[in-house]
Protein backbone atom coordinates (compact mmCIF):
# COMPACT_ATOMS: atom_id res chain seq x y z
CA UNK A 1 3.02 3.76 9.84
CA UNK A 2 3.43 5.62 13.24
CA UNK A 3 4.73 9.18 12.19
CA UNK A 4 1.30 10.22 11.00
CA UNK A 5 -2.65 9.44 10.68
CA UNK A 6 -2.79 6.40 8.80
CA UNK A 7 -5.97 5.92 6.12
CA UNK A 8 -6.36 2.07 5.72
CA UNK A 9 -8.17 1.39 2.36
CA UNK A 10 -9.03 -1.84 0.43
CA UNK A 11 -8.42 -2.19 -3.11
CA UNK A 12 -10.06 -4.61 -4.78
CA UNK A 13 -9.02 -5.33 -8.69
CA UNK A 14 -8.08 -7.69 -10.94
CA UNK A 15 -4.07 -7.81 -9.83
CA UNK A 16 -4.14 -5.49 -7.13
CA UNK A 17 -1.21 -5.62 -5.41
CA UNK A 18 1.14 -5.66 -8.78
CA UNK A 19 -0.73 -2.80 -10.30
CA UNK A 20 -0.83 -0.79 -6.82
CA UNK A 21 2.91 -1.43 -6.32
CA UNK A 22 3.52 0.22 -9.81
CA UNK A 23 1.55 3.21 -9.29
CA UNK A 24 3.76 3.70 -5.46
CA UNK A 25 7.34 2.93 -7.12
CA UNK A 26 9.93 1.14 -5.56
CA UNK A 27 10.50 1.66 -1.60
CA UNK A 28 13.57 3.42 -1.67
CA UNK A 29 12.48 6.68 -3.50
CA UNK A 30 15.80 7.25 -4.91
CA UNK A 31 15.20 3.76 -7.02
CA UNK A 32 11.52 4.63 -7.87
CA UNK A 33 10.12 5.71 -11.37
CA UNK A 34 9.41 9.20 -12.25
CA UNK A 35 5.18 9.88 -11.23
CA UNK A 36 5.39 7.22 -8.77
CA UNK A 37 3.77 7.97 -5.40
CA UNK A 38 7.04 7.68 -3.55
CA UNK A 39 8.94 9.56 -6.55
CA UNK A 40 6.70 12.27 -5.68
CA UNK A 41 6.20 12.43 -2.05
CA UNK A 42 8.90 10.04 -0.14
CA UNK A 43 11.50 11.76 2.03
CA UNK A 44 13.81 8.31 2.25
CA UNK A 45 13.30 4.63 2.39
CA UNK A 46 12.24 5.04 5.56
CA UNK A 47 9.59 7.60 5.41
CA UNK A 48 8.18 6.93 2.39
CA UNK A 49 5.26 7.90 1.96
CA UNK A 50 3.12 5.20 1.83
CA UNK A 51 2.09 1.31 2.29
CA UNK A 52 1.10 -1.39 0.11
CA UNK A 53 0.97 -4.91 0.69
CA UNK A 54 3.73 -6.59 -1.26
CA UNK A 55 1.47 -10.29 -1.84
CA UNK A 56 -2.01 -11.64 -1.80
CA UNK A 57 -1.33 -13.34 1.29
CA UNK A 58 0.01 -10.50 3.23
CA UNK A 59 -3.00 -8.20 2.05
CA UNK A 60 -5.42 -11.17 3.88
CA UNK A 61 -3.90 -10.60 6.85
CA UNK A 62 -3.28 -6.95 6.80
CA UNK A 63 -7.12 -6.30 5.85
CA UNK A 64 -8.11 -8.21 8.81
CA UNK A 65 -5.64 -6.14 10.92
CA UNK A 66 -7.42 -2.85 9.66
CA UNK A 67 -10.90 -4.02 9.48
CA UNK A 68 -13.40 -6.34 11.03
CA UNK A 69 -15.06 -8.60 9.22
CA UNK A 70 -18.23 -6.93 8.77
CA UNK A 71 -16.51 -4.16 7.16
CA UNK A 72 -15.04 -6.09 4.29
CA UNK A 73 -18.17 -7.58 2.99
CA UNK A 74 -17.50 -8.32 -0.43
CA UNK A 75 -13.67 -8.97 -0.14
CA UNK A 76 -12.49 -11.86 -1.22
């Protein structure tokens, strides 16, 4: 998350992270599905494209990394 600006964002949903991870594809672009975000914009597994936390847990603590507490109001 270093090569370029970085625009944090939280999604709140019913299943987030399993329906955000679909919509990205797989991390190595070569193994993601066609229309995926990395399908469509990933130059390799390591520059690809974009982030996603992989569990609930790790979105907790990446949100607080990003975000101060006053700015998630309304996250659980």
């Amino acid at each position: 998350m270093t090569s370029a600006p970085v625009i944090p964002i939280i999604l709140e949903a019913e299943n987030a992270v399993p329906k955000l991870r679909e919509t990205i594809g797989a991390t190595d672009p070569a193994e993601a599905a066609e229309g995926t975000v990395r399908k469509l914009y990933a130059e390799s597994k390591e520059r690809n494209a974009i982030h996603a936390s992989d569990s609930d847990d790790n979105a907790k603590g990446e949100i607080a990394f990003f975000f101060s507490s006053h700015e998630q109001l309304g996250v659980d």
